[in-house]
N, C-alpha and C. Protein backbone atom coordinates (compact mmCIF):
# COMPACT_ATOMS: atom_id res chain seq x y z
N UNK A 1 5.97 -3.62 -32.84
CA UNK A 1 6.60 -3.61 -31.51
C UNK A 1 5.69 -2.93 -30.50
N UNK A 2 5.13 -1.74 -31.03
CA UNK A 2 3.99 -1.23 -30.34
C UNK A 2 2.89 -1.98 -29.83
N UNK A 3 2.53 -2.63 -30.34
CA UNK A 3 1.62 -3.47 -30.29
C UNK A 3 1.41 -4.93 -29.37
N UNK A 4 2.95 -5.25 -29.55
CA UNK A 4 3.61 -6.56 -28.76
C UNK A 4 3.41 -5.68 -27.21
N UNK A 5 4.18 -4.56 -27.23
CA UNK A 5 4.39 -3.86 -25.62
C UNK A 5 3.04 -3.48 -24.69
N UNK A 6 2.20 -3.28 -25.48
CA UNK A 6 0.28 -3.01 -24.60
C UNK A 6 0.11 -4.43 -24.63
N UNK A 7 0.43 -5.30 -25.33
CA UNK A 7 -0.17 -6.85 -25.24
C UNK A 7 0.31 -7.06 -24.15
N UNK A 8 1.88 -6.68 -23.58
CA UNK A 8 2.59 -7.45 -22.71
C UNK A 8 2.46 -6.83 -21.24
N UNK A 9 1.43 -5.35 -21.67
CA UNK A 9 0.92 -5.12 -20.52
C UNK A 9 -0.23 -5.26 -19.95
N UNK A 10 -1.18 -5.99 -20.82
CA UNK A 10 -2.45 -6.36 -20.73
C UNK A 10 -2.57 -7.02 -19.37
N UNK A 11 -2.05 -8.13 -19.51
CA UNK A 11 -2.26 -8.90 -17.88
C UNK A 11 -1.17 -8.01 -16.65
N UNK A 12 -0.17 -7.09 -16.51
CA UNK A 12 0.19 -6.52 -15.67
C UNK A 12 -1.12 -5.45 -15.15
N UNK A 13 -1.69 -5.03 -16.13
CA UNK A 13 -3.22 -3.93 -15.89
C UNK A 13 -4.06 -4.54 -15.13
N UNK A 14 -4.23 -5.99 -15.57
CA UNK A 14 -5.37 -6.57 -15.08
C UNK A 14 -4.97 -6.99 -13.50
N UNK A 15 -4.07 -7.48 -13.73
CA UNK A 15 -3.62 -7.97 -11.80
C UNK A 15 -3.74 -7.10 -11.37
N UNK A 16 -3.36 -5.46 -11.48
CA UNK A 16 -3.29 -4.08 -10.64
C UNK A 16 -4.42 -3.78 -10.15
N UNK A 17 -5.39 -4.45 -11.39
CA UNK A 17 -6.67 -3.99 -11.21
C UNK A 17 -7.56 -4.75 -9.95
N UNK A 18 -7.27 -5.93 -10.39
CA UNK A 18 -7.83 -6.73 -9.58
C UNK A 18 -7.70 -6.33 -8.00
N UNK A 19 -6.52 -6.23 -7.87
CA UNK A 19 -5.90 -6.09 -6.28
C UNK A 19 -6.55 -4.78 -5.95
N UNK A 20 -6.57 -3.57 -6.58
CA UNK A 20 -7.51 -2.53 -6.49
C UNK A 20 -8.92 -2.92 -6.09
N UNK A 21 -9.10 -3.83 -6.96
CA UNK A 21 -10.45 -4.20 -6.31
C UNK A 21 -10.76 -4.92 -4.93
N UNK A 22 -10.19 -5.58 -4.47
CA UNK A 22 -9.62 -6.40 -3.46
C UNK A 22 -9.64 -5.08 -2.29
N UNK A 23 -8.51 -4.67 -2.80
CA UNK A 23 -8.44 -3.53 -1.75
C UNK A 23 -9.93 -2.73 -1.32
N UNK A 24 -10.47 -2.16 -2.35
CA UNK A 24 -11.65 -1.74 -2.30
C UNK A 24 -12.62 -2.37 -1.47
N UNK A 25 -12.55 -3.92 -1.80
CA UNK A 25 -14.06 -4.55 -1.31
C UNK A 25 -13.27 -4.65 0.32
N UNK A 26 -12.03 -4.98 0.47
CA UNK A 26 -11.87 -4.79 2.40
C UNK A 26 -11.87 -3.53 2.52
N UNK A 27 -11.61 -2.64 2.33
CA UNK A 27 -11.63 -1.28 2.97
C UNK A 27 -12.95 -1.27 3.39
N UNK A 28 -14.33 -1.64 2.48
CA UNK A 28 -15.69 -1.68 2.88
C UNK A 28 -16.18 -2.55 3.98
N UNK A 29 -15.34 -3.77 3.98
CA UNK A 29 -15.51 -4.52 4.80
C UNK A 29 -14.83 -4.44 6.37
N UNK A 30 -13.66 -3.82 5.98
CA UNK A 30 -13.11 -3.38 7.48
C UNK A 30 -13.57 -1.96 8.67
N UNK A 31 -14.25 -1.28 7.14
CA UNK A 31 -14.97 -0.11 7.48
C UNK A 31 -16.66 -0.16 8.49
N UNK A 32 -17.10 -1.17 8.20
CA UNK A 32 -18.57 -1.35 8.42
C UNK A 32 -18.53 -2.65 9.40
N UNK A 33 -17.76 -3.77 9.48
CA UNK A 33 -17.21 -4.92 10.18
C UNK A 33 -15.92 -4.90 11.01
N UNK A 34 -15.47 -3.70 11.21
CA UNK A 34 -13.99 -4.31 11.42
C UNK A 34 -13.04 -5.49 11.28
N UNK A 35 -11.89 -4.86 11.54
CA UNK A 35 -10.87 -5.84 10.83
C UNK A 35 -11.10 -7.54 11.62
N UNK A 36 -11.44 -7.58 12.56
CA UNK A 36 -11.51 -8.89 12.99
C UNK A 36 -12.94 -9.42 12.74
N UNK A 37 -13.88 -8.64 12.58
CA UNK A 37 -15.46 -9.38 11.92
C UNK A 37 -15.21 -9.28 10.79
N UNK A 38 -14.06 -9.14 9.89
CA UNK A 38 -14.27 -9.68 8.72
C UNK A 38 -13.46 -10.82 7.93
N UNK A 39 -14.28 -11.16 6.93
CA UNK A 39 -13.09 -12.64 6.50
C UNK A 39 -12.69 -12.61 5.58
N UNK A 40 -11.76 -13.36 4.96
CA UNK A 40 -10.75 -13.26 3.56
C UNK A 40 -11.87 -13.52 2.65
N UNK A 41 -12.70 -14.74 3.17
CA UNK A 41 -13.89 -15.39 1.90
C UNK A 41 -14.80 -14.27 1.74
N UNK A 42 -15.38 -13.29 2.55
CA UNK A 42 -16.34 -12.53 2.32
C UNK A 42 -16.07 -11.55 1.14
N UNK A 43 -14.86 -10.99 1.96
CA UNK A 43 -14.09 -10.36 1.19
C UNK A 43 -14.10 -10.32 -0.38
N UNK A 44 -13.44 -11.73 -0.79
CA UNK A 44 -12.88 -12.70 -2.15
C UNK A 44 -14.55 -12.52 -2.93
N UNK A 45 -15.61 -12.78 -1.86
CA UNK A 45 -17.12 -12.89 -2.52
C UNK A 45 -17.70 -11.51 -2.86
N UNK A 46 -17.15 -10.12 -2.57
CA UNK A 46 -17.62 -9.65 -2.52
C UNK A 46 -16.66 -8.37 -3.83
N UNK A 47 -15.35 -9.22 -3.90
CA UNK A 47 -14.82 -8.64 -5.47
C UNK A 47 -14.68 -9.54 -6.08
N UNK A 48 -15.61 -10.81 -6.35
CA UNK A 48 -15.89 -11.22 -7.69
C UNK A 48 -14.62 -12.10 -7.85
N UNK A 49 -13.76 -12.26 -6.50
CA UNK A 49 -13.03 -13.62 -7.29
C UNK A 49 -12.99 -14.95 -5.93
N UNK A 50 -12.59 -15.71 -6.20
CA UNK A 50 -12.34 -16.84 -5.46
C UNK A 50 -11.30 -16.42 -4.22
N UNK A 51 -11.28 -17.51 -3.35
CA UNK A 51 -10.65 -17.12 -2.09
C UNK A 51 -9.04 -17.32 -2.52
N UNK A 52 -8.57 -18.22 -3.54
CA UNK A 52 -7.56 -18.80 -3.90
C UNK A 52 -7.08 -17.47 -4.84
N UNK A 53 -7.78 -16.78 -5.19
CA UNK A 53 -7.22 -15.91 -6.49
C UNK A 53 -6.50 -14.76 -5.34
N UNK A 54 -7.70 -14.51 -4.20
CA UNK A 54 -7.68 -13.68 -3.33
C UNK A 54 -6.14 -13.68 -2.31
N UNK A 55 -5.82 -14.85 -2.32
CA UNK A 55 -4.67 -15.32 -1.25
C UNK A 55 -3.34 -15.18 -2.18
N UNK A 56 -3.57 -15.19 -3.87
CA UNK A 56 -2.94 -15.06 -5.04
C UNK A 56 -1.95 -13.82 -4.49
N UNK A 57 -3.09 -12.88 -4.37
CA UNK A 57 -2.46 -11.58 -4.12
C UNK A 57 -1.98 -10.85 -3.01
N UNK A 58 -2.82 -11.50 -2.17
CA UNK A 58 -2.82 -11.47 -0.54
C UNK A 58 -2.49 -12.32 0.44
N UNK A 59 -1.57 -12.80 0.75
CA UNK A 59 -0.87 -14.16 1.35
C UNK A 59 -1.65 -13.94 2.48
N UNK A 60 -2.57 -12.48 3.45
CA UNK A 60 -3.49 -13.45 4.70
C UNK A 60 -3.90 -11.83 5.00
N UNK A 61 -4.82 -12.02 5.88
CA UNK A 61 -5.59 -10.84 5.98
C UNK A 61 -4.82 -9.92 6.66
N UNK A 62 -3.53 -9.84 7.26
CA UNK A 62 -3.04 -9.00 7.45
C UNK A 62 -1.92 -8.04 6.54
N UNK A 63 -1.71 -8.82 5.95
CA UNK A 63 -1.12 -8.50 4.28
C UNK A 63 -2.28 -7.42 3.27
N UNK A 64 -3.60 -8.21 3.94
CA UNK A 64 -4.36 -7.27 3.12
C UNK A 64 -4.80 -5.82 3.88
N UNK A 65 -4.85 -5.99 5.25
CA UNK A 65 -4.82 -4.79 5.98
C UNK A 65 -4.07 -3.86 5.74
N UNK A 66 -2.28 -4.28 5.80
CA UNK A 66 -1.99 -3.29 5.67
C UNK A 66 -1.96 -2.51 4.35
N UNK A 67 -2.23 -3.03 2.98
CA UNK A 67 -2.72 -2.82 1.76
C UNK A 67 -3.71 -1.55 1.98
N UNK A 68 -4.65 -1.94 2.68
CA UNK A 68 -5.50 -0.78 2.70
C UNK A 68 -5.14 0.61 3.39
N UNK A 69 -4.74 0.19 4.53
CA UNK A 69 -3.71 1.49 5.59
C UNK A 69 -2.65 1.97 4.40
N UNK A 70 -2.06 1.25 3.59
CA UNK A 70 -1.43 2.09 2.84
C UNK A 70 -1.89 2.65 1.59
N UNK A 71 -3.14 2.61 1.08
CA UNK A 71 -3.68 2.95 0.34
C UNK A 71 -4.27 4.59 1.04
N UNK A 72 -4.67 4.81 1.94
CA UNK A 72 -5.15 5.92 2.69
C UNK A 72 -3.34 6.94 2.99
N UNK A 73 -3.00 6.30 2.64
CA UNK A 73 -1.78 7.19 3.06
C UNK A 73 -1.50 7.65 1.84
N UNK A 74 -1.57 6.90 0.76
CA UNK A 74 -1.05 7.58 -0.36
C UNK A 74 -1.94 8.90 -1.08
N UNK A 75 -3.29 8.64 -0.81
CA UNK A 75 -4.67 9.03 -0.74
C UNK A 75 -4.07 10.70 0.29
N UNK A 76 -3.53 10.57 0.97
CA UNK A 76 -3.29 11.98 1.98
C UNK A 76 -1.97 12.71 1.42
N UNK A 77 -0.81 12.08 0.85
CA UNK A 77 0.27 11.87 0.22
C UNK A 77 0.17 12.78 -0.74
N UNK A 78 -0.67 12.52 -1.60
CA UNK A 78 -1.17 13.12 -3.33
C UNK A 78 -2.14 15.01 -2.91
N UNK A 79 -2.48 14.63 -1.46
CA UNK A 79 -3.20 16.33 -1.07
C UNK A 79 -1.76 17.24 -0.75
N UNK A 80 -1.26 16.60 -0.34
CA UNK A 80 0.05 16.72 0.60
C UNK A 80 0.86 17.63 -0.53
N UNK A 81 0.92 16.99 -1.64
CA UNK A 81 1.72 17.37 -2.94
C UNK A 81 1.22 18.61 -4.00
N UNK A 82 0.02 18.89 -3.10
CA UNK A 82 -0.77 19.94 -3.85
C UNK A 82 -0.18 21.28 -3.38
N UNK A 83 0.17 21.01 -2.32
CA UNK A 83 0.33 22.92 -1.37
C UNK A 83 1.48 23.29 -1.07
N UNK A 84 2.30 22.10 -1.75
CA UNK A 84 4.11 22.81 -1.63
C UNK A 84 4.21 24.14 -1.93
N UNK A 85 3.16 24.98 -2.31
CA UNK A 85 3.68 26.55 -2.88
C UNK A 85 2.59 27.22 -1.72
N UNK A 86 1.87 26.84 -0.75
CA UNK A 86 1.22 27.60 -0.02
C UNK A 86 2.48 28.48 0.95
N UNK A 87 1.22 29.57 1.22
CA UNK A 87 1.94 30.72 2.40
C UNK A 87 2.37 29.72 3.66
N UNK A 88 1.59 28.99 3.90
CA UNK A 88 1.57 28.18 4.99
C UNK A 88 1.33 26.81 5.15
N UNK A 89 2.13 25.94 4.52
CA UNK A 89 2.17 24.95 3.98
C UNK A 89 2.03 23.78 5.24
N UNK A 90 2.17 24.16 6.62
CA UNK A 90 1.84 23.43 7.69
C UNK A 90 0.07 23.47 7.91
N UNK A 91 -0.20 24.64 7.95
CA UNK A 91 -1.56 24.64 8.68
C UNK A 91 -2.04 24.36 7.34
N UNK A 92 -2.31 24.77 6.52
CA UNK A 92 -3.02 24.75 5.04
C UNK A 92 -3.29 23.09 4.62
N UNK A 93 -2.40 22.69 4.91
CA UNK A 93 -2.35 20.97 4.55
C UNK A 93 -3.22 20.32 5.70
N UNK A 94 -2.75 20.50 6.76
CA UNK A 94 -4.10 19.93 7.99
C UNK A 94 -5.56 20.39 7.49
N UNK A 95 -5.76 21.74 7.55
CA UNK A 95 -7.10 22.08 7.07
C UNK A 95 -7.41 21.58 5.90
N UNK A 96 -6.57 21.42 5.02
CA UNK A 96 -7.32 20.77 3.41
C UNK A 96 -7.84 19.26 3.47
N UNK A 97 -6.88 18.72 4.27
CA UNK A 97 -6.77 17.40 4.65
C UNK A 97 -8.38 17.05 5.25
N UNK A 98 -8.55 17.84 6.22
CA UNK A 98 -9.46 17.77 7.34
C UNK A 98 -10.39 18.00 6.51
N UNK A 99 -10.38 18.90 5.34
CA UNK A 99 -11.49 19.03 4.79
C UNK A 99 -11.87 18.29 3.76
N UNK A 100 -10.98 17.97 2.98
CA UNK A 100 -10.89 16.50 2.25
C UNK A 100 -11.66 15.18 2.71
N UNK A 101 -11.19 15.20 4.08
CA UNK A 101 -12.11 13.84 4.65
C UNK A 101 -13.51 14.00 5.17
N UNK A 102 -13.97 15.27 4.92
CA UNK A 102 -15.84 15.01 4.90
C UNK A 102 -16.44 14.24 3.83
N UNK A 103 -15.50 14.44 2.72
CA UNK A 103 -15.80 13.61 1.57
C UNK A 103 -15.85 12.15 1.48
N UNK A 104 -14.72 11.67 2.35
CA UNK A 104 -14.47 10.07 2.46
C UNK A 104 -15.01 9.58 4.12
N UNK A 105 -16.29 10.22 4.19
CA UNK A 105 -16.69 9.51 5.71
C UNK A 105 -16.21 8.04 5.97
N UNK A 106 -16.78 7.27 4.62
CA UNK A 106 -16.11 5.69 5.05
C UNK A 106 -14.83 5.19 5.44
N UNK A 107 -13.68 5.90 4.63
CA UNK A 107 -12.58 5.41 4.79
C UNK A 107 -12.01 6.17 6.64
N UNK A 108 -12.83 7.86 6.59
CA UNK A 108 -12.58 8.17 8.46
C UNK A 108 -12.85 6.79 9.42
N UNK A 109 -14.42 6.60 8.73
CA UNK A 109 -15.11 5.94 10.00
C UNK A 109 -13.89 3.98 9.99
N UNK A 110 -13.26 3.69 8.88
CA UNK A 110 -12.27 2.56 8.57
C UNK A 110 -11.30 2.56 9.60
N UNK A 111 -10.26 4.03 9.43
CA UNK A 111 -9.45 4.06 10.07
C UNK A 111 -9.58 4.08 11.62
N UNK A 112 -10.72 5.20 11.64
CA UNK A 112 -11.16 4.71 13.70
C UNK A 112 -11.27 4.09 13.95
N UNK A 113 -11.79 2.73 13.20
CA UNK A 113 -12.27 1.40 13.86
C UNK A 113 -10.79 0.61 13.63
N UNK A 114 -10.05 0.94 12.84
CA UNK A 114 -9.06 -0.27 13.01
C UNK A 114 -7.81 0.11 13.90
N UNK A 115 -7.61 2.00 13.95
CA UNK A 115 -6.97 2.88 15.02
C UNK A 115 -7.40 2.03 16.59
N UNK A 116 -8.56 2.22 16.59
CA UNK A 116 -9.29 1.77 18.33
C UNK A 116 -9.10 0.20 18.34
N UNK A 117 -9.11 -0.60 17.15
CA UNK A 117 -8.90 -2.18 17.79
C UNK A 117 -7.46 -2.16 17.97
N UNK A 118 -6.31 -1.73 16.91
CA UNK A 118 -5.22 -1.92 16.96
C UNK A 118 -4.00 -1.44 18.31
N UNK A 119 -5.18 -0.99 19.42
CA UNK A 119 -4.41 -0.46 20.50
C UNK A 119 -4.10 -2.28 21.50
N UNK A 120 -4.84 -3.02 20.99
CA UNK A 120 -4.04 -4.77 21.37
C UNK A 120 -2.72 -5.02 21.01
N UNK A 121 -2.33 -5.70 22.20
CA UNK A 121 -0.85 -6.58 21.25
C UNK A 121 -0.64 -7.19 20.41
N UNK A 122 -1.90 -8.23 20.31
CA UNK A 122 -1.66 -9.11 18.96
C UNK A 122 -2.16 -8.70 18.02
N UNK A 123 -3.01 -7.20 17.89
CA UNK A 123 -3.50 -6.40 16.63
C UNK A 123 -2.86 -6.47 15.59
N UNK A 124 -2.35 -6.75 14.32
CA UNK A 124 -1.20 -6.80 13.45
C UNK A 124 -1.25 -5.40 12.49
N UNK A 125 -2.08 -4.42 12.89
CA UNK A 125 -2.07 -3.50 12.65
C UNK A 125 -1.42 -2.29 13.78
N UNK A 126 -0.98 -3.00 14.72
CA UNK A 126 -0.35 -2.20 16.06
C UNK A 126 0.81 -1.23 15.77
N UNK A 127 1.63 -2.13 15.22
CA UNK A 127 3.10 -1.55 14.61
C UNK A 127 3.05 -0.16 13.48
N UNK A 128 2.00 -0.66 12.92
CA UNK A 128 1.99 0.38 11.51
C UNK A 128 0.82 2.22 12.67
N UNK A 129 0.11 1.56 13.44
CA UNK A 129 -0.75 2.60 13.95
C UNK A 129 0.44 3.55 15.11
N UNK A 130 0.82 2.86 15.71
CA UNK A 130 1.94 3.46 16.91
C UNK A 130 3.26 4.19 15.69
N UNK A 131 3.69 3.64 14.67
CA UNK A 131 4.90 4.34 13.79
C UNK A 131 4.02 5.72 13.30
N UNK A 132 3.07 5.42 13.02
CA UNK A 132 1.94 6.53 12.34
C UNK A 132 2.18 7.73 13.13
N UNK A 133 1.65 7.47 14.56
CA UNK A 133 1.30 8.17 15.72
C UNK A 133 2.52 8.75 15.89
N UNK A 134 3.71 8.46 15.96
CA UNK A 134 5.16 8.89 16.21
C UNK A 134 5.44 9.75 15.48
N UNK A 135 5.19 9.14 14.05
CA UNK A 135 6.02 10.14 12.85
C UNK A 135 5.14 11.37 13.15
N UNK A 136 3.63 11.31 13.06
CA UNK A 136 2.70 12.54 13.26
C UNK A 136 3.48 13.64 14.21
N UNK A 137 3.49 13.36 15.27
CA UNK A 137 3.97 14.06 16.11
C UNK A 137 5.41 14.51 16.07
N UNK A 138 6.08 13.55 16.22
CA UNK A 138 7.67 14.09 15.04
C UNK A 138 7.67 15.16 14.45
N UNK A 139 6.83 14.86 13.31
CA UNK A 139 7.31 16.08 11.94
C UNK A 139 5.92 17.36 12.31
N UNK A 140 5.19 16.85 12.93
CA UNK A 140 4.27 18.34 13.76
C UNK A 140 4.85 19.39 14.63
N UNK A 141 5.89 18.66 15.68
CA UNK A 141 6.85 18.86 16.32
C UNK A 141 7.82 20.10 15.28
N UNK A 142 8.32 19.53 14.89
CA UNK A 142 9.04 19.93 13.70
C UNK A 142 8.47 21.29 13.22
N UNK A 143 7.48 21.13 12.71
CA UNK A 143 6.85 22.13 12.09
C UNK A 143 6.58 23.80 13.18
N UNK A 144 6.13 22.90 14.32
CA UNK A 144 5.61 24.13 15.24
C UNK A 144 6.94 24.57 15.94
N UNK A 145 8.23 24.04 15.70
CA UNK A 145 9.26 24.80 16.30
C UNK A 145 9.74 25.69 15.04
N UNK A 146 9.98 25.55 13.69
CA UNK A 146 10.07 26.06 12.94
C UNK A 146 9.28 27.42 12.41
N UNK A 147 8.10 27.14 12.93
CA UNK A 147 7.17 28.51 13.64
C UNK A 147 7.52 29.12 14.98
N UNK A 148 7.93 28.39 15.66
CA UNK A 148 8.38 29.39 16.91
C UNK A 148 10.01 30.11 16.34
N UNK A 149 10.86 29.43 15.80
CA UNK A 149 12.00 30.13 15.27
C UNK A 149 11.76 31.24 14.20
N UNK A 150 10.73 31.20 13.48
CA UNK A 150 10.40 32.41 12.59
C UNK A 150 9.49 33.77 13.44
N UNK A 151 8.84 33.30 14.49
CA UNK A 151 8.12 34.09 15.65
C UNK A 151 6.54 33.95 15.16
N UNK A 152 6.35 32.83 14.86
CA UNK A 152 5.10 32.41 14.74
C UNK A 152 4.41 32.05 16.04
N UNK A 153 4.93 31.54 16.49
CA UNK A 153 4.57 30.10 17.76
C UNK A 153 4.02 31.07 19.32
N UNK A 154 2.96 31.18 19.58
CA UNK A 154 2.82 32.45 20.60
C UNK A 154 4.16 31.96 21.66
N UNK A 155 4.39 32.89 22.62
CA UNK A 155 5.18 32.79 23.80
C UNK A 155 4.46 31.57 24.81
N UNK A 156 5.57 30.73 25.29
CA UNK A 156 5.04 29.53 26.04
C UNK A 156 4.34 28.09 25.85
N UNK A 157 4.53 28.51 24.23
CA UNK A 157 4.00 26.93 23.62
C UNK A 157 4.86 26.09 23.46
N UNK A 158 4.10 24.74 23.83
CA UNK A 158 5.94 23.86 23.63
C UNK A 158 5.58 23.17 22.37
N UNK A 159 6.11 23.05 21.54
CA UNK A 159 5.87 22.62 20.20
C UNK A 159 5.65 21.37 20.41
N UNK A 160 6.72 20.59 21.07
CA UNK A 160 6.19 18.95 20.97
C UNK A 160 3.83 18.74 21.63
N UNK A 161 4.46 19.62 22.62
CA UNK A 161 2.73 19.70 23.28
C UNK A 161 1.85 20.01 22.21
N UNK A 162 1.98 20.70 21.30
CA UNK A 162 1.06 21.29 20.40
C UNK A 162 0.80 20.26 19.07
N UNK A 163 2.47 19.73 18.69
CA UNK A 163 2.15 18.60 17.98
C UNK A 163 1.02 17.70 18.47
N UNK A 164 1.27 16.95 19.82
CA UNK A 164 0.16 15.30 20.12
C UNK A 164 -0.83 16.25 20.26
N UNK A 165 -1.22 17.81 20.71
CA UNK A 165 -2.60 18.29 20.82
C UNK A 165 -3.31 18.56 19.38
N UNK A 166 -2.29 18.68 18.40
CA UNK A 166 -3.11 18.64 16.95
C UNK A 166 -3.99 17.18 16.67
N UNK A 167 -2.79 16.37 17.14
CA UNK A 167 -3.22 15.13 16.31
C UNK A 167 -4.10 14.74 17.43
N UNK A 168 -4.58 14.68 18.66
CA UNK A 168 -5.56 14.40 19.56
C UNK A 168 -6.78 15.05 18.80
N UNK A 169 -6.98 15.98 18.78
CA UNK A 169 -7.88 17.15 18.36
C UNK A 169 -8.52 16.54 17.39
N UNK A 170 -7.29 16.26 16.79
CA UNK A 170 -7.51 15.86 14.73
C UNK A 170 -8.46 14.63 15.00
N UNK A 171 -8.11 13.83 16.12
CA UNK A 171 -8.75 12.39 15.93
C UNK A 171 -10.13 12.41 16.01
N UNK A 172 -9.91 12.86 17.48
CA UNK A 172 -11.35 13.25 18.30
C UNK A 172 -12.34 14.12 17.62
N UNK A 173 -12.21 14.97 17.06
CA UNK A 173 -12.79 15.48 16.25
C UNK A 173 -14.01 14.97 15.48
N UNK A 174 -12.75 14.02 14.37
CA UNK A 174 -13.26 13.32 13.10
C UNK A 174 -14.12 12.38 13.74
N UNK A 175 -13.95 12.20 15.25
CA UNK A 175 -14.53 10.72 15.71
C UNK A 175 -16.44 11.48 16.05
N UNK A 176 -15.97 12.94 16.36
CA UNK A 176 -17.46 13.35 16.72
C UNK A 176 -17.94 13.34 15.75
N UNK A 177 -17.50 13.83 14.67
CA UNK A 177 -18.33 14.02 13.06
C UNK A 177 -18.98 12.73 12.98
N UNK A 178 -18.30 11.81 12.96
CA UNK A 178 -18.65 10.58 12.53
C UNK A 178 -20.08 10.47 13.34
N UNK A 179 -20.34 11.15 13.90
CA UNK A 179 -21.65 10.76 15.01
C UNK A 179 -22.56 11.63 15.00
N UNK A 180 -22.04 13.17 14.79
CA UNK A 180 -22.80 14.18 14.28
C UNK A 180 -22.25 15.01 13.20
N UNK A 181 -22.10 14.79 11.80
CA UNK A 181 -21.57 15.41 11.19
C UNK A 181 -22.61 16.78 10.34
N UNK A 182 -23.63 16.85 10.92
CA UNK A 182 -24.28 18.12 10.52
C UNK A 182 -24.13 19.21 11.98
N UNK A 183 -23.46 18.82 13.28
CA UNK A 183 -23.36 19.21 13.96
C UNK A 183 -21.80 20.18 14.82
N UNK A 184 -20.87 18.95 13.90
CA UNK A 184 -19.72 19.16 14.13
C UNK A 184 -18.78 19.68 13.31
N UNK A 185 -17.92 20.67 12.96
CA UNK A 185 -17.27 21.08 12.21
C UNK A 185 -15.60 20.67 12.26
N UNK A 186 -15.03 19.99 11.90
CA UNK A 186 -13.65 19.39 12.37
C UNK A 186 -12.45 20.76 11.66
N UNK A 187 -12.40 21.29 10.52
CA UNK A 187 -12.22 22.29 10.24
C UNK A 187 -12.08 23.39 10.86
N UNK A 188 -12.96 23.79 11.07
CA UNK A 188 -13.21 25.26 12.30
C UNK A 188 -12.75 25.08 13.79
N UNK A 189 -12.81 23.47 14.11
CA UNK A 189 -12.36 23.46 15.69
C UNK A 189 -10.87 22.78 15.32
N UNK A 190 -10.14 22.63 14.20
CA UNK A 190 -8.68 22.60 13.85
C UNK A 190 -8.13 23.68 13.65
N UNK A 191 -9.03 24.93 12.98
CA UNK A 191 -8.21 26.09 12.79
C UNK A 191 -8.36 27.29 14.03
N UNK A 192 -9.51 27.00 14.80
CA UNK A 192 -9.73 27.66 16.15
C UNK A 192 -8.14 26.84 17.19
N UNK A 193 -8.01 25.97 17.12
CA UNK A 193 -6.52 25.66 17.72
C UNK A 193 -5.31 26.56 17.19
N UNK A 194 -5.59 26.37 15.72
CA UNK A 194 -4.50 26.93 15.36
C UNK A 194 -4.23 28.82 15.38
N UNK A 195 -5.45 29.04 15.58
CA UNK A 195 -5.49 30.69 16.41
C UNK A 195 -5.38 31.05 17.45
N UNK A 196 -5.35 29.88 18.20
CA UNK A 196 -4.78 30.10 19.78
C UNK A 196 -3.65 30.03 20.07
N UNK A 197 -2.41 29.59 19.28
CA UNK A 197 -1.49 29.10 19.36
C UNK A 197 -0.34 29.87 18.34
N UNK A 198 -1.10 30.00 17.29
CA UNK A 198 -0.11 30.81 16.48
C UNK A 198 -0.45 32.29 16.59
N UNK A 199 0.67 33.29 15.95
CA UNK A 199 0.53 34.70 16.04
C UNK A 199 0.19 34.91 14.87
């Protein structure tokens, strides 16, 4: 019976895998081409399967976009799950985060490029970038009033302001690294905010 049950997961492994791969070869391709210079066939050619196997899994390149946008989330998700026991489980997670992504320059430099095209209407990545942008600020929001109710939050900060100024900061930042990253520290000018602001 043992034996029947790994058999019967043999091809469930392999499809997972595949699409992993898939995912992989656009993330490279949306990263270095953006999402509109790139194509399903390049794509399909460049993980080793056919365009038909490719559409198998991916009914059209926006299906596969958002595949990848949600692959980076889960990717932030799994850091996220590390610091539930920190002193400071708001700021500690931005900074780890922030520091986490010197490591994945490609997937930063991915998301800016598909962040900056997806500000179009017919972007089909529009919906998922603007919900992003909301929730960010939302639950940042959240966070920095929950510091002003404990007497964290200096006098005169408005929490919602401090939320969109994290995530501005956060962007802009990562966007200078990307251009000078022996020059720019995204870290130090995230936690220099967060010393101006908190007590």
């Amino acid at each position: 019976m043992a034996e029947q049950s790994a058999s019967a997961r043999g091809p469930y492994a392999k499809t997972a895998a595949r699409r992993a791969q898939i995912v992989d070869e656009a993330y490279r391709a949306f990263a270095t081409r953006g999402y509109h210079g790139s194509s399903l066939r390049e794509i399909a050619a460049a993980a080793g399967v056919g365009l038909s196997t490719l559409q198998h899994h991916f009914a059209d390149k926006e299906e596969l976009l958002l595949a990848v946008l949600a692959r980076r989330d889960q990717e932030g998700d799994a850091l996220d799950a590390t610091l539930n026991g920190s002193p400071e489980p708001f700021v500690d997670r931005i900074l780890d985060r922030a520091r986490t992504n010197e490591s994945i320059p490609g997937l930063i430099a991915l998301y800016s490029v598909l962040a900056a095209e997806a500000v179009t209407d017919e972007h089909p990545g529009r919906p998922f970038f603007a919900a992003r942008y909301d929730d960010l600020r939302s639950a940042y929001t959240r966070e920095f009033e929950a510091m002003r109710a404990a007497g964290r939050l200096r006098a005169g900060v408005d929490p919602a302001l401090a939320a969109a100024t994290v995530v501005a900061l956060w962007e802009g930042i990562q966007l200078q690294w990307l251009y000078a990253p022996d020059a720019i520290d995204a870290v130090a000018a995230l936690r220099g905010y967060f010393d101006l602001v908190l007590t």
